[in-house]
PDB file of N, CA and C in Angstrom:
ATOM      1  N   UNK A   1     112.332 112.506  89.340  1.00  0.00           N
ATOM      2  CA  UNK A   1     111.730 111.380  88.698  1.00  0.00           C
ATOM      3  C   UNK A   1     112.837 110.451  88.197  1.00  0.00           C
ATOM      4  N   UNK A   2     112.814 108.869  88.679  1.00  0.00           N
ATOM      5  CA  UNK A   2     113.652 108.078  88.114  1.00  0.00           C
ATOM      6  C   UNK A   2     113.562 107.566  86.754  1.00  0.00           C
ATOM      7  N   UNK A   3     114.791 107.165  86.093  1.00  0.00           N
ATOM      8  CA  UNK A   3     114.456 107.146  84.510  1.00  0.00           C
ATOM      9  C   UNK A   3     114.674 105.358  84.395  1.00  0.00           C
ATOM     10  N   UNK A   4     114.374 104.263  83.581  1.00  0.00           N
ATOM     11  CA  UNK A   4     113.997 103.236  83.932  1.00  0.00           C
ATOM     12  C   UNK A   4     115.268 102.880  83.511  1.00  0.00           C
ATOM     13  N   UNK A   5     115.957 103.470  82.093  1.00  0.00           N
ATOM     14  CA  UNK A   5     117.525 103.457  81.504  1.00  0.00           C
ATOM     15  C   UNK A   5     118.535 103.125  82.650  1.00  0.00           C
ATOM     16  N   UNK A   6     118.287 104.097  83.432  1.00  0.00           N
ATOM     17  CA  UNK A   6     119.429 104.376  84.515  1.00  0.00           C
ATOM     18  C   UNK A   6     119.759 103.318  85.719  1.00  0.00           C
ATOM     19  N   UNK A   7     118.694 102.274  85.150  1.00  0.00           N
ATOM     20  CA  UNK A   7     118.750 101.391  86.651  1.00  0.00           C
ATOM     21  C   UNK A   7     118.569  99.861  86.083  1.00  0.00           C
ATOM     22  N   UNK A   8     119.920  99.923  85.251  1.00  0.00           N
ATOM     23  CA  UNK A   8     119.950  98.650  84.854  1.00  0.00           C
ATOM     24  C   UNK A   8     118.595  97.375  83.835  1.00  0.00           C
ATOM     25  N   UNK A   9     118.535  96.630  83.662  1.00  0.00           N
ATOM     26  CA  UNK A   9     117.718  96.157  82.893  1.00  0.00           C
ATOM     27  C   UNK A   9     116.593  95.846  83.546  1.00  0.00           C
ATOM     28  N   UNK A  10     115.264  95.498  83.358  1.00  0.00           N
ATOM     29  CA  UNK A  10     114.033  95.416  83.861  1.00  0.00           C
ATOM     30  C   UNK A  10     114.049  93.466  84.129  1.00  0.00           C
ATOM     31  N   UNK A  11     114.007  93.284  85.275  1.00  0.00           N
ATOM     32  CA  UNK A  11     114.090  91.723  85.894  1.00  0.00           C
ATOM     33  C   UNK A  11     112.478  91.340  85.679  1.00  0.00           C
ATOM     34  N   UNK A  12     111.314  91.739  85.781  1.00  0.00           N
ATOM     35  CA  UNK A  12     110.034  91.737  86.040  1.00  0.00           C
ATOM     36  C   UNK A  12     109.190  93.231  86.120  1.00  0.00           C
ATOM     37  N   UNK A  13     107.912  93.064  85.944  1.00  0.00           N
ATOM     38  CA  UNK A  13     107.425  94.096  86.177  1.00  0.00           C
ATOM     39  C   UNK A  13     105.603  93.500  86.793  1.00  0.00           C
ATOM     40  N   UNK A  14     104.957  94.494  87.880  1.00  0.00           N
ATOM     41  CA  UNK A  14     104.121  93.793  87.889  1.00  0.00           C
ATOM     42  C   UNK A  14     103.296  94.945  89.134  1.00  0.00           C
ATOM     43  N   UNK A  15     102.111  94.557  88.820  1.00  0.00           N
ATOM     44  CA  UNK A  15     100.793  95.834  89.506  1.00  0.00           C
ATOM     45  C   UNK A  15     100.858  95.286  90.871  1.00  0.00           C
ATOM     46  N   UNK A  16     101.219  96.826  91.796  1.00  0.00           N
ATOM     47  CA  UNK A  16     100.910  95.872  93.239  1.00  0.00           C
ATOM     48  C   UNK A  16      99.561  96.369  93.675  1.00  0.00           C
ATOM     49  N   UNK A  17      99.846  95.633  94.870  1.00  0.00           N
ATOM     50  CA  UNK A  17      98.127  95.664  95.872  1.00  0.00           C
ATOM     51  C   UNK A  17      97.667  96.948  95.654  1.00  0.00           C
ATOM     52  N   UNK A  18      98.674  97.979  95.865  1.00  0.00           N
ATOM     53  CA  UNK A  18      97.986  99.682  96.308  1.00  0.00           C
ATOM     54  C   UNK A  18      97.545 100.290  94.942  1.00  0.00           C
ATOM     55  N   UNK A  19      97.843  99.091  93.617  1.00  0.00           N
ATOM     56  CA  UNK A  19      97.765 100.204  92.141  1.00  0.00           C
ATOM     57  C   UNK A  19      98.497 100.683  91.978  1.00  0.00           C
ATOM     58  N   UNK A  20     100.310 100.537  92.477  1.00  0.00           N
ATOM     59  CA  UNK A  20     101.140 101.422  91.759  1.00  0.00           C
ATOM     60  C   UNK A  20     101.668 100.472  91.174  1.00  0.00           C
ATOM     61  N   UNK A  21     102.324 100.243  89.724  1.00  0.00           N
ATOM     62  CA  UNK A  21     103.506  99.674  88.680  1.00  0.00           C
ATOM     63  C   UNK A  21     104.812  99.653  89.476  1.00  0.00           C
ATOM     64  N   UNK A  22     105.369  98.066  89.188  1.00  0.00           N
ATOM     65  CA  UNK A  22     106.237  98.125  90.532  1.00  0.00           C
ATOM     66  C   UNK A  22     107.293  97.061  89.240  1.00  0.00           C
ATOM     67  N   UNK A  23     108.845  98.019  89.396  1.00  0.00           N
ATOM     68  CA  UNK A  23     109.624  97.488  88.128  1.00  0.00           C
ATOM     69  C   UNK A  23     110.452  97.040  89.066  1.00  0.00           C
ATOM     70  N   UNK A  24     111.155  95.820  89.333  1.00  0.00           N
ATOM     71  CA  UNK A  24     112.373  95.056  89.819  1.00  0.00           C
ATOM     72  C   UNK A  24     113.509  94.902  88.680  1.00  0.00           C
ATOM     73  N   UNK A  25     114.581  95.850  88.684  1.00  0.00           N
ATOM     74  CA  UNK A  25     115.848  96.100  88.414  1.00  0.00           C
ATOM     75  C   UNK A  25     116.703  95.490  88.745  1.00  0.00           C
ATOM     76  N   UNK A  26     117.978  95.205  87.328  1.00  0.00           N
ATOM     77  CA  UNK A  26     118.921  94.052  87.686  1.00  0.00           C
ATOM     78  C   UNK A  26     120.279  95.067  88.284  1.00  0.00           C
ATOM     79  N   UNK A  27     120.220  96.302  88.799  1.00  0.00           N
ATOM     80  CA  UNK A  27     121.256  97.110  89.724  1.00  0.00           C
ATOM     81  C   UNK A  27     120.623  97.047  91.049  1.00  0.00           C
ATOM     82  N   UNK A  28     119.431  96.202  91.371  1.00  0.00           N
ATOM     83  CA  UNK A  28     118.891  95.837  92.840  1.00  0.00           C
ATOM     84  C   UNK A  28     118.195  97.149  93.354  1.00  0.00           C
ATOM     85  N   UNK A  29     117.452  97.834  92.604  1.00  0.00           N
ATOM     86  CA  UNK A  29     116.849  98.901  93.136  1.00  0.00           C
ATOM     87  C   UNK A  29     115.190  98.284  92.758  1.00  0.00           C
ATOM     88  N   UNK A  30     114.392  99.027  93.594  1.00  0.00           N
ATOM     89  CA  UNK A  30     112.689  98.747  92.671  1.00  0.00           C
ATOM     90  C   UNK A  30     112.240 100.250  92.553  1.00  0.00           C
ATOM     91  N   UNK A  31     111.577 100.252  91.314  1.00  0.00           N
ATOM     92  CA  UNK A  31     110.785 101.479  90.891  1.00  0.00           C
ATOM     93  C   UNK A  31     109.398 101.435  90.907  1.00  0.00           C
ATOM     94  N   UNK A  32     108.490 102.415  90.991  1.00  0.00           N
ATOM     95  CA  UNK A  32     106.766 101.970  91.083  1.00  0.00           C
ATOM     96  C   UNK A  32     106.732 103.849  90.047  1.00  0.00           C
ATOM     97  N   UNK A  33     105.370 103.478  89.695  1.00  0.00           N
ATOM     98  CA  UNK A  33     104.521 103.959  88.672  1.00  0.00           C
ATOM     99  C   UNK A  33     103.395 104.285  89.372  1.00  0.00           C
ATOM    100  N   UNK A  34     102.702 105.716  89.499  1.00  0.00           N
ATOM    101  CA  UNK A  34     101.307 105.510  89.850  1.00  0.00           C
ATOM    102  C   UNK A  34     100.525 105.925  88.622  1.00  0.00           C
ATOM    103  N   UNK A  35      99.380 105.932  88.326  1.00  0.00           N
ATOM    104  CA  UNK A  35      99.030 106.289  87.524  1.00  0.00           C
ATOM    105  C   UNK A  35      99.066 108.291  87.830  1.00  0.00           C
ATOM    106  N   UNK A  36      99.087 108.404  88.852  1.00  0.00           N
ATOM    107  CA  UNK A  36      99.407 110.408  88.860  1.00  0.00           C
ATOM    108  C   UNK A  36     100.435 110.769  88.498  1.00  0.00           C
ATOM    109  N   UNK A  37     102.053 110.280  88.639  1.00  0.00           N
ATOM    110  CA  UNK A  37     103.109 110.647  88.242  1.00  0.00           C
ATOM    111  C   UNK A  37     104.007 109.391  87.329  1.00  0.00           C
ATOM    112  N   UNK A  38     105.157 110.072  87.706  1.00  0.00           N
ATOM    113  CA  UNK A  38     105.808 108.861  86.504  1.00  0.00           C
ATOM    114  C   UNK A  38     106.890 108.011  87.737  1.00  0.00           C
ATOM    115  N   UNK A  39     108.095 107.365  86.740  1.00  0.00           N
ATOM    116  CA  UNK A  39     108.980 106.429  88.132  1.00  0.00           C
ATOM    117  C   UNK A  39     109.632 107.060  88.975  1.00  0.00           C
ATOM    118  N   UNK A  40     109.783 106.096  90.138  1.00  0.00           N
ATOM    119  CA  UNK A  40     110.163 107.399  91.020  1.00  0.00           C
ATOM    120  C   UNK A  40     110.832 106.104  92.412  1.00  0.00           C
ATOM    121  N   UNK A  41     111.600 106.198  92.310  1.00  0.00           N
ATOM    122  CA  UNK A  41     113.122 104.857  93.098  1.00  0.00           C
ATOM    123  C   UNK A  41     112.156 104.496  94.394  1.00  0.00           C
ATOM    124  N   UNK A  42     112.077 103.343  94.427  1.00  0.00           N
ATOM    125  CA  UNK A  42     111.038 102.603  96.132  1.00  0.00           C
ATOM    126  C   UNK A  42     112.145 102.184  97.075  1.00  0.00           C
ATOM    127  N   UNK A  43     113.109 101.402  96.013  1.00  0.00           N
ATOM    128  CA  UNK A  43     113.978 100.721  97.641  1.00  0.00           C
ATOM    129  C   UNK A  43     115.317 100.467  96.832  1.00  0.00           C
ATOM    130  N   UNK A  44     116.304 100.155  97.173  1.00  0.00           N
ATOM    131  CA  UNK A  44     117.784  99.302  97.240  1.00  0.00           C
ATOM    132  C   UNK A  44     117.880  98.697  97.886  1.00  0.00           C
ATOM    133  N   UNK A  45     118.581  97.960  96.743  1.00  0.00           N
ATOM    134  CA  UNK A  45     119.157  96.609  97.257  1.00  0.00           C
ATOM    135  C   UNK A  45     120.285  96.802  98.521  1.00  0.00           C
ATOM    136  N   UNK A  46     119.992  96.142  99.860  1.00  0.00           N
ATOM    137  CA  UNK A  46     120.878  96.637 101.152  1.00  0.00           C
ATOM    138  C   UNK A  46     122.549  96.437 100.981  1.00  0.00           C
ATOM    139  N   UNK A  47     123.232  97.401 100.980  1.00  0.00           N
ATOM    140  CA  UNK A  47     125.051  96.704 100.639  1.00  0.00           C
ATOM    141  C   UNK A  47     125.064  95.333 101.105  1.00  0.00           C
ATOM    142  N   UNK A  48     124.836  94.976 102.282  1.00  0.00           N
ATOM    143  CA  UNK A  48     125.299  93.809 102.916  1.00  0.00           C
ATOM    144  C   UNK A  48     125.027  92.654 101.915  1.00  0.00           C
ATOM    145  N   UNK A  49     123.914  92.543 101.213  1.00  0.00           N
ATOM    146  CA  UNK A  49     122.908  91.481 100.926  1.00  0.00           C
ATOM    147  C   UNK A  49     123.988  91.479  99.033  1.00  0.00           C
ATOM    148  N   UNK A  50     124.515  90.238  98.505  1.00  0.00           N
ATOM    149  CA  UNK A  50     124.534  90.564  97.176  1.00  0.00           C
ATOM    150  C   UNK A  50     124.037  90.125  96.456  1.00  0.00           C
ATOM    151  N   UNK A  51     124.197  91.337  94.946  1.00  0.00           N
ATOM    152  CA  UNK A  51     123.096  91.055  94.115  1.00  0.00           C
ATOM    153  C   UNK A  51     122.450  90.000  93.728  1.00  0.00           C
ATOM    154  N   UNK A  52     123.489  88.745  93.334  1.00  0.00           N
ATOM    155  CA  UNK A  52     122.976  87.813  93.048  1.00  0.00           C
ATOM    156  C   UNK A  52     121.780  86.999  94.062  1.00  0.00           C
ATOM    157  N   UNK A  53     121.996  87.077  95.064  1.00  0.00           N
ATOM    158  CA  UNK A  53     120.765  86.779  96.266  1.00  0.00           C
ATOM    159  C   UNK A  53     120.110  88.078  96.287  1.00  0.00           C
ATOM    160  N   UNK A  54     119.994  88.728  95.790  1.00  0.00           N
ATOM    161  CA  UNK A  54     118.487  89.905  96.029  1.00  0.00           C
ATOM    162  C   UNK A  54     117.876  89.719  94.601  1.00  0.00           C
ATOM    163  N   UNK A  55     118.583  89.211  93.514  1.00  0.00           N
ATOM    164  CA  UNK A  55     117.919  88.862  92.465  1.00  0.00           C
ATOM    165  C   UNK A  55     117.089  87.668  92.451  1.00  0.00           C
ATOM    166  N   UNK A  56     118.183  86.827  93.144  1.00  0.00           N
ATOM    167  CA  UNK A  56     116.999  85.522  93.730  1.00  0.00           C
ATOM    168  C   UNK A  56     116.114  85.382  94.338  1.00  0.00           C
ATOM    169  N   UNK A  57     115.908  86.268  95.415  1.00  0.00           N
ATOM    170  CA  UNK A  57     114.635  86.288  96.153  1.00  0.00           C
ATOM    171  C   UNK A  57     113.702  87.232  95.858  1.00  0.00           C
ATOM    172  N   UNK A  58     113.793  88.351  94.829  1.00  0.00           N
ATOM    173  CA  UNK A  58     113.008  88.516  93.672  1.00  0.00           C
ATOM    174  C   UNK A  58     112.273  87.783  92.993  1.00  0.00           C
ATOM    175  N   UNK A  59     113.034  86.636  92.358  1.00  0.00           N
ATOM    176  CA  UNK A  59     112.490  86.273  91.683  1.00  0.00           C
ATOM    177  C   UNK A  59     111.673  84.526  92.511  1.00  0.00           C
ATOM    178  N   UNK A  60     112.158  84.621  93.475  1.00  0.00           N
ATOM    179  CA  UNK A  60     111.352  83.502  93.991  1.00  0.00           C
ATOM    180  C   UNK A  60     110.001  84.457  94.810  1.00  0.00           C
ATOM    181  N   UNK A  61     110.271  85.595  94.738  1.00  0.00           N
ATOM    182  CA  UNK A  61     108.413  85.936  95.042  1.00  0.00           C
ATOM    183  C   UNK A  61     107.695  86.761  94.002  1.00  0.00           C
ATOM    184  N   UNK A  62     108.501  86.575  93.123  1.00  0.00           N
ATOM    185  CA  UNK A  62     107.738  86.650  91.613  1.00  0.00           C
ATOM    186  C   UNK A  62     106.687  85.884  91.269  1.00  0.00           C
ATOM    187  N   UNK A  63     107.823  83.983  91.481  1.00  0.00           N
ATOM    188  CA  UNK A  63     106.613  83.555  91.475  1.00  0.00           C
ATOM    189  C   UNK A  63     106.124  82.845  92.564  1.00  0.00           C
ATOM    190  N   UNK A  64     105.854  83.292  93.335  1.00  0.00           N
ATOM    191  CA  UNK A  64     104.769  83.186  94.468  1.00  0.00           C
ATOM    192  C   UNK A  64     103.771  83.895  93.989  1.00  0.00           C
ATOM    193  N   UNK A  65     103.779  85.276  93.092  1.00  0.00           N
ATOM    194  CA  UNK A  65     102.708  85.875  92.602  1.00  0.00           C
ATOM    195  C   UNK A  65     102.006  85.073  91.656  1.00  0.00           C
ATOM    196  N   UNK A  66     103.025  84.532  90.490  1.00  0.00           N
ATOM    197  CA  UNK A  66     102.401  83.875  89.591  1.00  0.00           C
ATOM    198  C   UNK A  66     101.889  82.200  89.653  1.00  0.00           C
ATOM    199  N   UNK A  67     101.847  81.773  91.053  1.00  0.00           N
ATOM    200  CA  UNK A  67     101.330  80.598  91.293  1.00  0.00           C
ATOM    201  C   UNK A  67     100.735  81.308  92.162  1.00  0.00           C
ATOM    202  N   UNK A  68     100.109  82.355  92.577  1.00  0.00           N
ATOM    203  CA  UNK A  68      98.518  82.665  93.116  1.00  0.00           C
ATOM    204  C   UNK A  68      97.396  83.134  92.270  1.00  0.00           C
ATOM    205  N   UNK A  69      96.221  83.189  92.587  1.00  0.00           N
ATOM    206  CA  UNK A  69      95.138  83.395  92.117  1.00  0.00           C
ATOM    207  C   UNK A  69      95.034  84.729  91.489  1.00  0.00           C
ATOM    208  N   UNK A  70      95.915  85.507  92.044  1.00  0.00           N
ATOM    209  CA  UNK A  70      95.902  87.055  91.752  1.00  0.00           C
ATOM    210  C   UNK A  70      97.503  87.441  90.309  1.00  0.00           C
ATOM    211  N   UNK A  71      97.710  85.946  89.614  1.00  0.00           N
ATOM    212  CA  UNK A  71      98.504  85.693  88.834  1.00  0.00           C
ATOM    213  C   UNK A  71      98.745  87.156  87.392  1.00  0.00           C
ATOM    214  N   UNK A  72      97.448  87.581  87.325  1.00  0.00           N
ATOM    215  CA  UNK A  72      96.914  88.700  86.475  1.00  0.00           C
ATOM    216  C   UNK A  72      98.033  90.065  86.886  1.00  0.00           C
ATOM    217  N   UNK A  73      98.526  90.254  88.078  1.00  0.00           N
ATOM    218  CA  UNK A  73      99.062  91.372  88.327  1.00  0.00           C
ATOM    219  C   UNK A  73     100.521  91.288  87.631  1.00  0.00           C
ATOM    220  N   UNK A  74     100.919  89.674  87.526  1.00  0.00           N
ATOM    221  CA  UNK A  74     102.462  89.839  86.494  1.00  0.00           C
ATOM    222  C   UNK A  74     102.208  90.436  85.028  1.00  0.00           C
ATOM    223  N   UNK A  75     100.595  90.393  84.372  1.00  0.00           N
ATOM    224  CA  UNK A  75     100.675  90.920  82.908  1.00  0.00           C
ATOM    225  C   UNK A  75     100.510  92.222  82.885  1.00  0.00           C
ATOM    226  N   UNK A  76     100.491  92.990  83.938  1.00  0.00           N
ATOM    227  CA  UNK A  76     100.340  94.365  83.526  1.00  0.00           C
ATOM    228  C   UNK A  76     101.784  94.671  83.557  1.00  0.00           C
ATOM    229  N   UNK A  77     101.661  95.558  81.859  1.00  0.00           N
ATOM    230  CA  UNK A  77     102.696  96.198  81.606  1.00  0.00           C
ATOM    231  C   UNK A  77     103.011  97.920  81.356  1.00  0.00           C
ATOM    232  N   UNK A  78     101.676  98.601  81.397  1.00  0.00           N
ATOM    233  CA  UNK A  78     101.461  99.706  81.440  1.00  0.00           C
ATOM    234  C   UNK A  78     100.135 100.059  82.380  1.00  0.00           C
ATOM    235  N   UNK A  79      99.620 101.520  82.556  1.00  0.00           N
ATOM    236  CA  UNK A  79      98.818 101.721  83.267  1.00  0.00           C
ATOM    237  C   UNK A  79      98.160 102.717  82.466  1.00  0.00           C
ATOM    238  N   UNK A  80      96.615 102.929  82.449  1.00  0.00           N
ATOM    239  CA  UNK A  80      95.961 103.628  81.757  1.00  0.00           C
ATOM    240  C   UNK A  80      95.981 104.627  82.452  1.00  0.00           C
ATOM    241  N   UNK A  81      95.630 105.858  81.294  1.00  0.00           N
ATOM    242  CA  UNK A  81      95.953 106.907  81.187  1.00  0.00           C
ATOM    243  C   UNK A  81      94.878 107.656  82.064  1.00  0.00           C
ATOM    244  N   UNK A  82      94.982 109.056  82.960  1.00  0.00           N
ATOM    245  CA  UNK A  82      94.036 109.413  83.572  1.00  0.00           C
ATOM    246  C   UNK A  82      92.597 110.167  82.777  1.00  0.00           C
ATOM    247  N   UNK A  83      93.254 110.162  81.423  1.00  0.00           N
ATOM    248  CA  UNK A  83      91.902 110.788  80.887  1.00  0.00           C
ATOM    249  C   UNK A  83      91.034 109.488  80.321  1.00  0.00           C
ATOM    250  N   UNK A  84      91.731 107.733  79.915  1.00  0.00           N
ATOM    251  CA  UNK A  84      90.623 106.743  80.251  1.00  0.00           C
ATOM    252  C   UNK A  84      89.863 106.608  81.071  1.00  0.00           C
ATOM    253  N   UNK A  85      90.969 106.567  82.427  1.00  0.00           N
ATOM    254  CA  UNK A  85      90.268 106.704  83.864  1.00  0.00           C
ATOM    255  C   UNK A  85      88.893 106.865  83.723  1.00  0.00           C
ATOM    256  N   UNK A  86      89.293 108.774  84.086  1.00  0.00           N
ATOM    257  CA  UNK A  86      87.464 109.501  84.093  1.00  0.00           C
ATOM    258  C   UNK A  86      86.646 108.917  83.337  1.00  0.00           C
ATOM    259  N   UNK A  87      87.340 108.654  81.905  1.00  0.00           N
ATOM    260  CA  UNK A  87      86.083 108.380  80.946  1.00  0.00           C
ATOM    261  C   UNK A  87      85.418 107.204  81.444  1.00  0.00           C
ATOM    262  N   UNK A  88      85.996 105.971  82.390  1.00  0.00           N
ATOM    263  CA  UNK A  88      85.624 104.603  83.118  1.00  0.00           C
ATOM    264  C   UNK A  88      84.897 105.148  83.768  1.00  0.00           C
ATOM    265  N   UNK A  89      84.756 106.009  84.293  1.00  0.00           N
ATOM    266  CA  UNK A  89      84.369 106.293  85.963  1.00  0.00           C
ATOM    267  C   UNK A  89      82.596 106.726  85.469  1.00  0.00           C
ATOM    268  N   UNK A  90      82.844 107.396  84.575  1.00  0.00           N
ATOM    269  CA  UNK A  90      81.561 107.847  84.192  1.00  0.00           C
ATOM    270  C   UNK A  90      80.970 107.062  82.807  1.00  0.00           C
ATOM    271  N   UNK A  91      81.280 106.166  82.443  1.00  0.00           N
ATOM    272  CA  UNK A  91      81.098 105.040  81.479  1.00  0.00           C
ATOM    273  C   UNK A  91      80.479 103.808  82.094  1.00  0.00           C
ATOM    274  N   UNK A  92      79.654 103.363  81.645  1.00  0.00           N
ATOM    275  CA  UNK A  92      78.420 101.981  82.208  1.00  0.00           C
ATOM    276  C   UNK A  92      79.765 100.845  82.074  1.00  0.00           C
ATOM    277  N   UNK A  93      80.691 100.770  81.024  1.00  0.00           N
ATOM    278  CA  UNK A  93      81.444 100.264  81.066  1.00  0.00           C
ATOM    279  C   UNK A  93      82.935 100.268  81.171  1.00  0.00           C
ATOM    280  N   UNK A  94      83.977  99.289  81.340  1.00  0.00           N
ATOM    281  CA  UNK A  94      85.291  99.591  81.959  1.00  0.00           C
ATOM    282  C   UNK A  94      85.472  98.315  81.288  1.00  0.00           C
ATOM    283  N   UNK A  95      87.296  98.422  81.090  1.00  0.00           N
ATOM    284  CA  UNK A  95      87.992  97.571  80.245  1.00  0.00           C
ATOM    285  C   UNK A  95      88.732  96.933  82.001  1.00  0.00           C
ATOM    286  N   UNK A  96      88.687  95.813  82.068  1.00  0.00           N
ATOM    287  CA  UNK A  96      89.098  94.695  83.206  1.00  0.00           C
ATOM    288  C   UNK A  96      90.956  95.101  82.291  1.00  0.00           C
ATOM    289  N   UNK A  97      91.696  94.212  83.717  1.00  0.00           N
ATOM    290  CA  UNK A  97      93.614  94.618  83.247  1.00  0.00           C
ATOM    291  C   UNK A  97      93.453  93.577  81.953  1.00  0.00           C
ATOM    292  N   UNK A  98      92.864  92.294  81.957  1.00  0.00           N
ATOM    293  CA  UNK A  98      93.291  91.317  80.942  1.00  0.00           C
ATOM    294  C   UNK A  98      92.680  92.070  79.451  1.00  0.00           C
ATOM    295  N   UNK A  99      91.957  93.435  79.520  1.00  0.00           N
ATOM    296  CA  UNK A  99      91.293  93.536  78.126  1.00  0.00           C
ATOM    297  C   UNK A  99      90.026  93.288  77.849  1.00  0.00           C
ATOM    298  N   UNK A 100      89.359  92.356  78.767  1.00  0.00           N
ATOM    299  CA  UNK A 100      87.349  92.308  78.683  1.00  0.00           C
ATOM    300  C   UNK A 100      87.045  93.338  79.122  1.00  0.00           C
ATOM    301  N   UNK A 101      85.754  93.447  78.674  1.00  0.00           N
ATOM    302  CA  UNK A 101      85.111  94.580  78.871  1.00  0.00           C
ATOM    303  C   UNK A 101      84.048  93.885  80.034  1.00  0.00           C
ATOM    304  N   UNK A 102      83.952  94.551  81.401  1.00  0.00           N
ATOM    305  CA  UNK A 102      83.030  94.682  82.241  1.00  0.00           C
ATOM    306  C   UNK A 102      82.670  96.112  83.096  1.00  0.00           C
ATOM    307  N   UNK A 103      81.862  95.924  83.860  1.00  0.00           N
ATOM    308  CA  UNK A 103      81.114  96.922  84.668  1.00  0.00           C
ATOM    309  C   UNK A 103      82.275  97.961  85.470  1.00  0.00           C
ATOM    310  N   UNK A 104      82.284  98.934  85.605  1.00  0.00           N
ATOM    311  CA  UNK A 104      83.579  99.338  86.340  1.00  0.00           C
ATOM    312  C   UNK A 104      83.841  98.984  87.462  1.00  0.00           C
ATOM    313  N   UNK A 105      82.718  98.580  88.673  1.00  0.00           N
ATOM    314  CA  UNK A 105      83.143  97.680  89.700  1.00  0.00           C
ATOM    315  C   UNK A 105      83.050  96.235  89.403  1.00  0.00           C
ATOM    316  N   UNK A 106      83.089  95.774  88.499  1.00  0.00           N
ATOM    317  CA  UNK A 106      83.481  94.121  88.221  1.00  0.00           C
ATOM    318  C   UNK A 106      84.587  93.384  87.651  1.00  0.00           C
ATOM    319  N   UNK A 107      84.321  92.391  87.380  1.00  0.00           N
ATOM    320  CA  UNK A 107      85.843  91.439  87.079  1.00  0.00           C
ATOM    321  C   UNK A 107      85.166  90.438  86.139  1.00  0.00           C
ATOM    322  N   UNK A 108      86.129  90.186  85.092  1.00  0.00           N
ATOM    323  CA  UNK A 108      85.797  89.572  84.323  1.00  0.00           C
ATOM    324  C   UNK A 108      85.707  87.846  84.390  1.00  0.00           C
ATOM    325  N   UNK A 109      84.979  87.215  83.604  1.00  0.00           N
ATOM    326  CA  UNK A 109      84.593  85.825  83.780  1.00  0.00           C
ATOM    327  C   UNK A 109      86.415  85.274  83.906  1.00  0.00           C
ATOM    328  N   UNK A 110      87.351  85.529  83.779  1.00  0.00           N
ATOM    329  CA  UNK A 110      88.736  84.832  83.770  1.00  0.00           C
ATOM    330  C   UNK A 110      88.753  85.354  85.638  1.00  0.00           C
ATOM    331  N   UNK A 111      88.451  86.182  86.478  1.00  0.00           N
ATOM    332  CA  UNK A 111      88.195  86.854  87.431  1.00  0.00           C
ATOM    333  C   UNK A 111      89.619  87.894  87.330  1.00  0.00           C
ATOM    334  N   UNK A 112      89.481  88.348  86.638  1.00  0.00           N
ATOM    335  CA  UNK A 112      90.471  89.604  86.092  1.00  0.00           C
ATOM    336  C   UNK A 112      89.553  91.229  86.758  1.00  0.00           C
ATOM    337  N   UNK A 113      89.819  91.699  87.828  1.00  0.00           N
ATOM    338  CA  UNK A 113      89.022  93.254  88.290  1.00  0.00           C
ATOM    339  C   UNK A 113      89.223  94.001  86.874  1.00  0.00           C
ATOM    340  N   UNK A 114      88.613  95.291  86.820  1.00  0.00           N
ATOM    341  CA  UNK A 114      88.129  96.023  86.147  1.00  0.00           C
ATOM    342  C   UNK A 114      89.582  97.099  86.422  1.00  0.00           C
ATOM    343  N   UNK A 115      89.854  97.874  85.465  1.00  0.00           N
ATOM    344  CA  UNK A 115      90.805  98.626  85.948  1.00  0.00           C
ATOM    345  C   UNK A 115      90.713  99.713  86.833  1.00  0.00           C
ATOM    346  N   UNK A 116      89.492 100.353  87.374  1.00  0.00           N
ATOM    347  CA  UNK A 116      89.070 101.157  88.898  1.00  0.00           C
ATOM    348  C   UNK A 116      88.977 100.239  89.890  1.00  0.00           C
ATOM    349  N   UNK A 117      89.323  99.332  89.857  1.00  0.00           N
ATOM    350  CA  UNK A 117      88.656  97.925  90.912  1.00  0.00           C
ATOM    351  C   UNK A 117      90.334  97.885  91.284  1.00  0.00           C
ATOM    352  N   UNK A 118      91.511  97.633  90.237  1.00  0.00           N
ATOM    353  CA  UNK A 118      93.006  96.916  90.677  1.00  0.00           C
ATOM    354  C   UNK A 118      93.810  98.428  90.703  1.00  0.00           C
ATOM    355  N   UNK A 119      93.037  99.692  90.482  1.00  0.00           N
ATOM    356  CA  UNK A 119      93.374 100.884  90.866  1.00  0.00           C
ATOM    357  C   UNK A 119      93.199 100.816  92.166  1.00  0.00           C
ATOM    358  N   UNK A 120      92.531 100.399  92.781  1.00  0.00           N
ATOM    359  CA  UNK A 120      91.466 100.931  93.985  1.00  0.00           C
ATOM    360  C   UNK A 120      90.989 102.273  93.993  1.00  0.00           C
ATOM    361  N   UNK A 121      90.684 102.609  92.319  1.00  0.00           N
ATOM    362  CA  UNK A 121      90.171 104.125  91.984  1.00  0.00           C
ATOM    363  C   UNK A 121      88.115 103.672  92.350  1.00  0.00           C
ATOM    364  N   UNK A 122      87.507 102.699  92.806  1.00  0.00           N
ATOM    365  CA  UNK A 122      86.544 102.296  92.681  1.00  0.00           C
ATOM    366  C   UNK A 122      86.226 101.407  94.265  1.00  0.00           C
TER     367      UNK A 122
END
């Protein structure tokens, strides 16, 4: 298991498509989070390529995220816990990533999914 200390300072952090927590590091490595285990190293930065340009093109599809519609995935900063989870799963209601409360397969009036919905636990 990777430790988040060990890999330089945190550049961004942000929920990807599949539901795992995905941390971009200023030593050019990325880390992801699932909600089953803890961090655990995705990629490096290639020798050839240097840092300062792998930090840049980081951060220029950072925000490509945050000038799309799906802008909500830069505010997640943690991931709920698997014993919320269940309790969602079998609960009429579910807390959406922004904090409203909707249906567990719905999305809130900001169109924020439900957190089994941006899991794809739903």
């Amino acid at each position: 298991m990777a430790k988040l200390s060990a890999h330089g300072t945190e550049l961004f952090r942000y929920l990807e498509i599949d539901g795992r927590l995905r941390s971009v590091r200023s030593d050019g490595t990325i880390l992801v989070r699932s909600v089953y285990r803890g961090w655990k190293l995705r990629a490096r930065k290639k020798p050839e390529i240097p840092l300062e340009e792998w930090i840049k093109r980081k951060l220029e599809a950072r925000d490509k995220v945050l000038a799309s519609e799906e802008a909500w995935r830069m505010q997640v900063k943690s991931l709920p816990s698997m014993k919320t989870l269940e309790r969602w799963q079998f609960d009429s209601v579910c807390e959406a990533v922004d904090g409203c409360t909707v249906e567990p397969d719905g999305t809130c009036p900001h169109g924020t999914p439900s957190w089994l919905r941006a899991l794809r636990l739903i």
